[in-house]
Protein backbone atom coordinates (compact mmCIF):
# COMPACT_ATOMS: atom_id res chain seq x y z
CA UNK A 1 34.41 -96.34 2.38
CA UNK A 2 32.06 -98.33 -0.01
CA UNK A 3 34.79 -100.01 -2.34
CA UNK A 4 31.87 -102.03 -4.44
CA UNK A 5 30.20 -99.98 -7.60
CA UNK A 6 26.97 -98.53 -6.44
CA UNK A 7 23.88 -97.03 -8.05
CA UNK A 8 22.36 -94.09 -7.69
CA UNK A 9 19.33 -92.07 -8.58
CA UNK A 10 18.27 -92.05 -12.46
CA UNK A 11 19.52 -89.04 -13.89
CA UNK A 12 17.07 -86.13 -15.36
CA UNK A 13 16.07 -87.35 -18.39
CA UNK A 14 17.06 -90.76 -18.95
CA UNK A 15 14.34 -92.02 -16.54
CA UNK A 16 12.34 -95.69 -18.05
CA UNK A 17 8.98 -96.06 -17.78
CA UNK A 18 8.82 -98.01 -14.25
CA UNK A 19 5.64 -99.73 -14.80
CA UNK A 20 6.17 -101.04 -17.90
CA UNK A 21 9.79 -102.45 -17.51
CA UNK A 22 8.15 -104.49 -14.32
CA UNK A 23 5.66 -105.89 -15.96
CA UNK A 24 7.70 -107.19 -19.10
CA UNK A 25 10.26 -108.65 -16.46
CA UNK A 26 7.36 -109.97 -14.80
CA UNK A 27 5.89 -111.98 -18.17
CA UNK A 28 9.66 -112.98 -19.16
CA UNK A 29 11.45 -113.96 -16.32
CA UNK A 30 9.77 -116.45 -13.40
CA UNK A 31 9.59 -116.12 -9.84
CA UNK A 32 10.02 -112.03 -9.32
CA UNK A 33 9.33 -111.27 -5.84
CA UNK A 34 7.96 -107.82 -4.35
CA UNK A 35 7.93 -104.37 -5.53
CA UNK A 36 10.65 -103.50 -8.32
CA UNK A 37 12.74 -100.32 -7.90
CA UNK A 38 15.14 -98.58 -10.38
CA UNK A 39 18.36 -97.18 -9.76
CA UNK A 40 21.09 -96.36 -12.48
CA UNK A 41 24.70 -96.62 -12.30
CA UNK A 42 27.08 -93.44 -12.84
CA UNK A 43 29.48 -94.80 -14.69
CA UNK A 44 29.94 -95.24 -18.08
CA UNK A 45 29.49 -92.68 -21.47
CA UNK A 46 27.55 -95.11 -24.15
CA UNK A 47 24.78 -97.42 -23.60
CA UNK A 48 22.94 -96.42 -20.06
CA UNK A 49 23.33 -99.09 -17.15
CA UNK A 50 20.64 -99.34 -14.72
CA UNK A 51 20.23 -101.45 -11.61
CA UNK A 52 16.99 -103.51 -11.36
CA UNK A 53 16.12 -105.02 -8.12
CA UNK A 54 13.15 -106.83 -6.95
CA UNK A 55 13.28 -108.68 -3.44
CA UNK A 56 14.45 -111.84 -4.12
CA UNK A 57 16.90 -110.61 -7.16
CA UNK A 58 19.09 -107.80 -8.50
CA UNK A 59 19.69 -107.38 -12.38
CA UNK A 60 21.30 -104.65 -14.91
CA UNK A 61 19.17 -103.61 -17.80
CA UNK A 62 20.76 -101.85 -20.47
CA UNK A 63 19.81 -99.47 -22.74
CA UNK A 64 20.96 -97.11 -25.94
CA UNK A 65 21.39 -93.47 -24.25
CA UNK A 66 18.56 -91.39 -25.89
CA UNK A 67 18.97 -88.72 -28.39
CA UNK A 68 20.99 -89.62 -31.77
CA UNK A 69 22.36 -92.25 -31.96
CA UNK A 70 25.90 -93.42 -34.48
CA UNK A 71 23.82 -95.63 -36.88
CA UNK A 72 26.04 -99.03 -35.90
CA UNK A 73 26.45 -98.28 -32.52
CA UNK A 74 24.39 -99.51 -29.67
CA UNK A 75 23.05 -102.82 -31.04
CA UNK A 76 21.41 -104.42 -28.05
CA UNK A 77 20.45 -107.53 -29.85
CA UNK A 78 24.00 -108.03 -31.31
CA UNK A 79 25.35 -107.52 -27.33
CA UNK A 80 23.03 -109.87 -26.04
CA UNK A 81 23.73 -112.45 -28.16
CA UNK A 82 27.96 -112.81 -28.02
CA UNK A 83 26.85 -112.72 -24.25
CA UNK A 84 24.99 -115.76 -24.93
CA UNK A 85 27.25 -117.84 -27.01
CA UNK A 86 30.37 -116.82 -24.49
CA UNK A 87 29.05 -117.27 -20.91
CA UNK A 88 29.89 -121.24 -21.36
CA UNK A 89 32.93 -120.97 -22.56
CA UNK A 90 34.13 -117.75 -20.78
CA UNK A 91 32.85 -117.52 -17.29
CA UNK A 92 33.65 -113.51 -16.72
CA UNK A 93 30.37 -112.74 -19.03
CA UNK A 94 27.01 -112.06 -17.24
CA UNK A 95 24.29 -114.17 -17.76
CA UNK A 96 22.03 -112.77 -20.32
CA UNK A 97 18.18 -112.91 -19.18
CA UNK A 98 16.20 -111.26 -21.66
CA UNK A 99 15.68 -109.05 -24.41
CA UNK A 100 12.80 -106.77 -26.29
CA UNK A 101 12.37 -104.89 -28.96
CA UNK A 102 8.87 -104.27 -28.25
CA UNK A 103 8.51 -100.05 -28.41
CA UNK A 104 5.86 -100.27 -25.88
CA UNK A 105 7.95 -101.06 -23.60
CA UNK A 106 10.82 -98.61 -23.51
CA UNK A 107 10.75 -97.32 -27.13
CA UNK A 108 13.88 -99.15 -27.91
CA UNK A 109 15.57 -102.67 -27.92
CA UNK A 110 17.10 -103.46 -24.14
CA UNK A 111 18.22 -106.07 -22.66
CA UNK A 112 18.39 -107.31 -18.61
CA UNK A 113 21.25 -109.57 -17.15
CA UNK A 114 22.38 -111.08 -14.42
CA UNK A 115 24.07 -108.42 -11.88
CA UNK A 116 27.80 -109.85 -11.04
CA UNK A 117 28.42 -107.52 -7.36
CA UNK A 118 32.16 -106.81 -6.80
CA UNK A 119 34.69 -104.21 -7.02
CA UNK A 120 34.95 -101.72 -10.27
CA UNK A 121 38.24 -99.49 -10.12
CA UNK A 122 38.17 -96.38 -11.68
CA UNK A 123 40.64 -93.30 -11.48
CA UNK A 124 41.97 -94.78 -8.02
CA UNK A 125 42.45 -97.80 -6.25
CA UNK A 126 40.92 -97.34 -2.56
CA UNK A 127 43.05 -97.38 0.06
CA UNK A 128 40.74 -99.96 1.87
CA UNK A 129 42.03 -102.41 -0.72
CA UNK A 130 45.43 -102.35 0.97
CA UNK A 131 47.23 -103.57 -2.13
CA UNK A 132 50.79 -103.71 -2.26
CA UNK A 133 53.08 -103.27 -5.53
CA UNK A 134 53.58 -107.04 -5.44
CA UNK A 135 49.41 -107.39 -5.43
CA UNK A 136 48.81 -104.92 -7.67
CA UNK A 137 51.32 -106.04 -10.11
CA UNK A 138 49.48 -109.73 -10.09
CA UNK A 139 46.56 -107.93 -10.75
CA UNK A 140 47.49 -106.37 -13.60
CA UNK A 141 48.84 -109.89 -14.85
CA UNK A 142 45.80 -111.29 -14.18
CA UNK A 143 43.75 -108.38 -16.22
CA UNK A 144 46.03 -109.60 -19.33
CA UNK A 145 45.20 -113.29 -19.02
CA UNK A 146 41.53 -112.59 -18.69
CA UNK A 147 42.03 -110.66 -21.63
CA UNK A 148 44.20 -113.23 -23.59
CA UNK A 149 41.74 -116.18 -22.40
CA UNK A 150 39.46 -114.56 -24.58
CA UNK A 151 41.11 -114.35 -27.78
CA UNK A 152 41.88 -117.63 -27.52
CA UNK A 153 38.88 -119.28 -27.42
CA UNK A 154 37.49 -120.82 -31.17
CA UNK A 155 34.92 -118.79 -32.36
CA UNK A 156 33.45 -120.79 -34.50
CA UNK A 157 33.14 -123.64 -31.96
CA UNK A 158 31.11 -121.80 -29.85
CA UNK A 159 28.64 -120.47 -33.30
CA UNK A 160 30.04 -116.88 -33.63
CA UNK A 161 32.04 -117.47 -37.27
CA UNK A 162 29.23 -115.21 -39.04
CA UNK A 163 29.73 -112.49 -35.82
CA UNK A 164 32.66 -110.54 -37.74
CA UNK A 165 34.86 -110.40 -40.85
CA UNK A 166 38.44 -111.33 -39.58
CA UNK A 167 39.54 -110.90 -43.10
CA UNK A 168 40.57 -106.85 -43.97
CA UNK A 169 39.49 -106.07 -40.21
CA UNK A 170 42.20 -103.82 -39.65
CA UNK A 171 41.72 -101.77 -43.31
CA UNK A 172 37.60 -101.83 -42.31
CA UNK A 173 38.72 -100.38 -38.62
CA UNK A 174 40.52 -97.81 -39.89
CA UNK A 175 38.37 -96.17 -42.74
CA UNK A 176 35.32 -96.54 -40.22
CA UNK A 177 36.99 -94.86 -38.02
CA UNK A 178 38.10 -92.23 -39.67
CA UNK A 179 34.52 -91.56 -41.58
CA UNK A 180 33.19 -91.78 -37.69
CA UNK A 181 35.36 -89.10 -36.62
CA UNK A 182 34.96 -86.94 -39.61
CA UNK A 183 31.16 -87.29 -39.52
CA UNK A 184 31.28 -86.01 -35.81
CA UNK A 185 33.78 -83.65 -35.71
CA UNK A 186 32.88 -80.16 -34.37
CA UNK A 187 34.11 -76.67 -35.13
CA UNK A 188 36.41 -76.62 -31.87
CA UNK A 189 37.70 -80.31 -32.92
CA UNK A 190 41.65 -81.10 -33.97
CA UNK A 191 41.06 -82.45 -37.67
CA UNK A 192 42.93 -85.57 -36.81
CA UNK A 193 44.06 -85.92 -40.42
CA UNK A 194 48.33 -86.58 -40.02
CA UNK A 195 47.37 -89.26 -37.83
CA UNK A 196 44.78 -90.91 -39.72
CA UNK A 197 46.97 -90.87 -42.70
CA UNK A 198 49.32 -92.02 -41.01
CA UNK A 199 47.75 -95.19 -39.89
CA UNK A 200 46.53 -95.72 -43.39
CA UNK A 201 49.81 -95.90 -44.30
CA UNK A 202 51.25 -97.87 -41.77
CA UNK A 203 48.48 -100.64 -41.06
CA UNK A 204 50.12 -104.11 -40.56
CA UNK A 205 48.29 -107.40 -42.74
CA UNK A 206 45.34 -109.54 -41.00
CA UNK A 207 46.23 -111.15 -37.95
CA UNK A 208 47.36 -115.27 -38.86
CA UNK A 209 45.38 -115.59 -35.11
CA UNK A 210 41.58 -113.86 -35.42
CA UNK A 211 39.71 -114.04 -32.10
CA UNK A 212 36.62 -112.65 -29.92
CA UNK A 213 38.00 -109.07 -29.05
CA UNK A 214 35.97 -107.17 -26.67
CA UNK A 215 36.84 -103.86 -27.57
CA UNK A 216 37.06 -101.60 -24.54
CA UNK A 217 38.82 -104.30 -22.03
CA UNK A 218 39.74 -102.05 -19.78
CA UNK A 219 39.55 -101.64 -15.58
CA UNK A 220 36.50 -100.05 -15.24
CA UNK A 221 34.77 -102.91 -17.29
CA UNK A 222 36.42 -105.83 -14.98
CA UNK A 223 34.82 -106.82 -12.25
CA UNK A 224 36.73 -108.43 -9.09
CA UNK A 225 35.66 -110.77 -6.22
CA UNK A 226 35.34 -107.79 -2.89
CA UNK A 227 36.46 -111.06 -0.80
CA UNK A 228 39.48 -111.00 -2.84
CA UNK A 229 40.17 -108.23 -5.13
CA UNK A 230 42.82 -110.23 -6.89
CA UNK A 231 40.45 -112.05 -8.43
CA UNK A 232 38.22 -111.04 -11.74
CA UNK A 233 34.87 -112.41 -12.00
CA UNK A 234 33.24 -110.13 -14.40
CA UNK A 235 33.68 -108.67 -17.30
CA UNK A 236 31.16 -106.33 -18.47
CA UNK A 237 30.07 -103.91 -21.57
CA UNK A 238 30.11 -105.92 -24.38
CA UNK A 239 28.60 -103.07 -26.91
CA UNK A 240 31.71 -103.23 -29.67
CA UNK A 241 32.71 -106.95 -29.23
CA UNK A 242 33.35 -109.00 -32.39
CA UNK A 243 35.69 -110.97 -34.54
CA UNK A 244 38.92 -109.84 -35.42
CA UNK A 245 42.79 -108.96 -34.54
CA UNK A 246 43.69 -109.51 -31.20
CA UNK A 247 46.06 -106.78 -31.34
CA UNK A 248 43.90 -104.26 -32.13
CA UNK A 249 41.85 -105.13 -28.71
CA UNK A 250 45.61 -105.28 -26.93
CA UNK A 251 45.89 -101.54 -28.95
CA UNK A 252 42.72 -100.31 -27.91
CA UNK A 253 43.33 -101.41 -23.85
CA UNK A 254 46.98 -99.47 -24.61
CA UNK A 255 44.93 -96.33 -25.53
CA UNK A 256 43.47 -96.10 -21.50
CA UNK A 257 46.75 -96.92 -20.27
CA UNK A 258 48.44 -93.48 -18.49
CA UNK A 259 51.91 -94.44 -16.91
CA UNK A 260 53.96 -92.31 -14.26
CA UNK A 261 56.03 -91.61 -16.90
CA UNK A 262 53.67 -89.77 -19.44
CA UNK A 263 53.22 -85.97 -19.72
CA UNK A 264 50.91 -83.85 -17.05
CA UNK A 265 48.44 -83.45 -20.00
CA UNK A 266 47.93 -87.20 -19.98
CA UNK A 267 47.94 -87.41 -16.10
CA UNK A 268 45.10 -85.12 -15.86
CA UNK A 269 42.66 -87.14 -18.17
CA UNK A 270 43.43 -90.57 -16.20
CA UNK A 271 40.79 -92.41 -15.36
CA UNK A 272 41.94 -95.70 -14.58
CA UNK A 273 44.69 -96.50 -12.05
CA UNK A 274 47.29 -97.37 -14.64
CA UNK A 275 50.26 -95.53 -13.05
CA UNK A 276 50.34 -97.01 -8.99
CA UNK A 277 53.90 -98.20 -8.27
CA UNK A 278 53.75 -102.09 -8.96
CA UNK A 279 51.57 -101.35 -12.06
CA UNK A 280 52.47 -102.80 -16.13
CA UNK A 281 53.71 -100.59 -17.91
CA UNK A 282 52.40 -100.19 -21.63
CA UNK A 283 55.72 -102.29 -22.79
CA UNK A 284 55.68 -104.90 -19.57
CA UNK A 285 51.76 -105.09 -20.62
CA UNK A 286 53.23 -106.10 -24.21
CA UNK A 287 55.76 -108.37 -23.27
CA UNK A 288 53.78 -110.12 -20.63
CA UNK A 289 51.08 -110.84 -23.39
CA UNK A 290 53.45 -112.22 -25.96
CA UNK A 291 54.40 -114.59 -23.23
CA UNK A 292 51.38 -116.19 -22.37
CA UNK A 293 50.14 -116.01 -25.89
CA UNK A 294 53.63 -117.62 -27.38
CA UNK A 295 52.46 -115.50 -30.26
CA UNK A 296 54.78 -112.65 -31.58
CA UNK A 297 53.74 -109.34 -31.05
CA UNK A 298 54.43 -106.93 -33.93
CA UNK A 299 53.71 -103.21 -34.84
CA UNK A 300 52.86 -102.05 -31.28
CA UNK A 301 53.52 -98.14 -32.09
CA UNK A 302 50.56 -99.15 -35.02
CA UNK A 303 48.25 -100.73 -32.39
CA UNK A 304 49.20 -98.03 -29.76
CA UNK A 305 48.01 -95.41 -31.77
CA UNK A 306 44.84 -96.64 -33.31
CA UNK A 307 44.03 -97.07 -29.53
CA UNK A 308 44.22 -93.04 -28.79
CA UNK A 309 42.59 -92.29 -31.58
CA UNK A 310 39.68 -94.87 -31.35
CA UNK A 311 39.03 -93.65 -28.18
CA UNK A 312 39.59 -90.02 -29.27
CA UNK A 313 36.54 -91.07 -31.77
CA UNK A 314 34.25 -92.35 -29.10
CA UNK A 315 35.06 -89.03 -26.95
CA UNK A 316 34.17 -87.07 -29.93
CA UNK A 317 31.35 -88.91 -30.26
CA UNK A 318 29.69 -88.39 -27.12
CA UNK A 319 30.98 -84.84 -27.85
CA UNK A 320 29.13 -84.08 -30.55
CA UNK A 321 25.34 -85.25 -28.86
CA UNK A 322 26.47 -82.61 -26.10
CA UNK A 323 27.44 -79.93 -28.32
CA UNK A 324 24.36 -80.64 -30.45
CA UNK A 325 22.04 -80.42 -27.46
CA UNK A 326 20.90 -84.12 -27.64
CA UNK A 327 21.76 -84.93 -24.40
CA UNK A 328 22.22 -82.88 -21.27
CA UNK A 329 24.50 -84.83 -19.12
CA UNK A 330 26.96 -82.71 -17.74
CA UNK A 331 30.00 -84.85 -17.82
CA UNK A 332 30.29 -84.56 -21.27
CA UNK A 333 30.98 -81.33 -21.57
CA UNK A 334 35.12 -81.68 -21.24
CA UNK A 335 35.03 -84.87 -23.91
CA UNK A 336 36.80 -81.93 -25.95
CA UNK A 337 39.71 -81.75 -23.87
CA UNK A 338 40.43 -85.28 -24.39
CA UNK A 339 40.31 -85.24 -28.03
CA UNK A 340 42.52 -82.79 -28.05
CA UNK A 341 44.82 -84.42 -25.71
CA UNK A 342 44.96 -87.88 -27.57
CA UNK A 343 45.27 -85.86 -30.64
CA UNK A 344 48.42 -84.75 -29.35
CA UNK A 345 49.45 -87.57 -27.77
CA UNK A 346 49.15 -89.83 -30.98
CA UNK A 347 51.35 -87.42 -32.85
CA UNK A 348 54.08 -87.72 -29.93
CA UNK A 349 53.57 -91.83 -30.63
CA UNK A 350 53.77 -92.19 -34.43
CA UNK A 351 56.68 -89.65 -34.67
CA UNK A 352 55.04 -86.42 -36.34
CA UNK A 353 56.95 -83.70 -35.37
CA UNK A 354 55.45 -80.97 -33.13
């Protein structure tokens, strides 16, 4: 069983221009040996991830998915720069290699970097992996220190102060999320509207410790070492990082995280392998982060449940250029379900009855 994230063909209609992507690699980045071939990755529901492989090299270009596009979402540039300023001061980011905006190219901005090889878990950790509890609880502590290690690295040592406004993030978070989710909602949608009021009412005041937050630090955007799959050497997808409460990043990771204990509607939408015996749970997650951080962690139910429904927001999202016809991809088709699921389950977490 092949326990390392693979490629596979490009799917119909997200295919690049082949000849054109070579030769710009060829003019930017030295020493490119033999033929190049494409291949894309399956994962993912955002930006579009494709493997680029000449013989002497393998890289990842990435892309904006074609079709409309949220007007702040998908900034290539923006990505490939925080890779820049981290990668010395946070070895889990790929190296960036290079970047265009050129339309002749690809008709959008893109940018290639290094390819880090290893193990991606999704829905399931493979049995090949034989992890016990014990092992996969260390894992999961190590997934929270890679994730802590970030936020607590000076920003403004390393030239991102002007990447993010740490002051009002929260209040900016949550009206831009809620404008996001009204401007994409679609006739079979749940309005949303207890829970966003809800968090409007209940947001907690700016964090006394603003950081680098990622954003979408979850399991299938870690990347660990297939000689030892206790260790994480990657971390990858760096689309919504910026400046702000580390919390809210801590919140947003909560949003992914499906326990044994949580109802069959919840169990059905997994996708990450959040509920193997020897797993955190959401609290152990919690307190395990407050102890390495020393820092007091406050207002979890908040953070828990701006996590469903920021994710319910990108799934709506994605939604909406399926039910608009701007895309064709197939897997996007049940993004409904999950609204309506984290809709549900975000009522269950702040309390509203039914």
């Amino acid at each position: 069983m092949e326990i390392t994230d693979q490629a596979s063909e490009v799917r119909s209609g997200e295919e690049l221009n082949i000849a054109r992507v070579e030769s710009f690699l060829r003019d930017t980045i030295p020493s490119l040996d033999g033929k190049m071939t494409l291949r894309q990755f399956p994962g993912g529901h955002s930006n579009l991830t494709y493997l680029v492989t000449f013989k002497n090299r393998e890289m990842v270009l990435r892309r904006p998915p074609f079709g409309t596009k949220a007007k702040t979402a998908h900034d290539m540039n923006r990505e490939y720069r925080i890779l820049h300023a981290l990668k010395p001061v946070y070895p889990y980011c790929p190296e960036p290699l290079a970047y265009s905006e050129d339309p002749e190219v690809m008709g959008c901005p893109f940018y290639v970097m290094e390819r880090i090889p290893g193990i991606i878990l999704r829905r399931e950790i493979p049995d090949d992996l034989h992890l016990s509890p014990s092992q996969v609880e260390a894992l999961f502590h190590r997934v929270v220190e890679t994730q802590y290690a970030l936020h607590a690295l000076d920003y403004r040592k390393i030239g991102l102060e002007n990447f993010g406004k740490p002051q009002g993030y929260v209040c900016r978070q949550i009206d831009g999320w809620s404008s996001r989710y009204r401007a994409a909602r679609t006739p079979d949608a749940p309005d949303f509207e207890a829970v966003m009021a809800w968090l409007q009412e209940n947001q907690p005041e700016d964090s006394p410790h603003p950081g680098v937050i990622h954003n979408d630090f979850k399991f299938d955007n870690i990347v660990l070492d297939s000689r030892d799959p206790l260790k994480i050497i990657g971390v990858l997808d760096w689309e919504m990082a910026t400046i702000g409460d580390p919390l809210m990043d801590l919140g947003s990771s909560l949003g992914y995280w499906v326990e044994r204990s949580d109802p069959p509607e919840m169990m059905a939408l997994r996708t990450l392998p959040t509920h193997v015996e020897g797993a955190l749970t959401r609290k152990q997650m919690v307190a395990y982060y407050e102890s390495i951080s020393g820092r007091s962690v406050d207002h979890m139910t908040f953070y828990h449940a701006f996590g469903l429904f920021r994710l319910a927001v990108i799934a709506q999202q994605i939604y909406y250029r399926f039910y608009h016809g701007q895309t064709r991809d197939q897997r996007f088709k049940s993004m409904i379900h999950l609204v309506t699921t984290l809709e549900k389950t975000a009522g269950r977490v702040i309390g509203r009855p039914g």
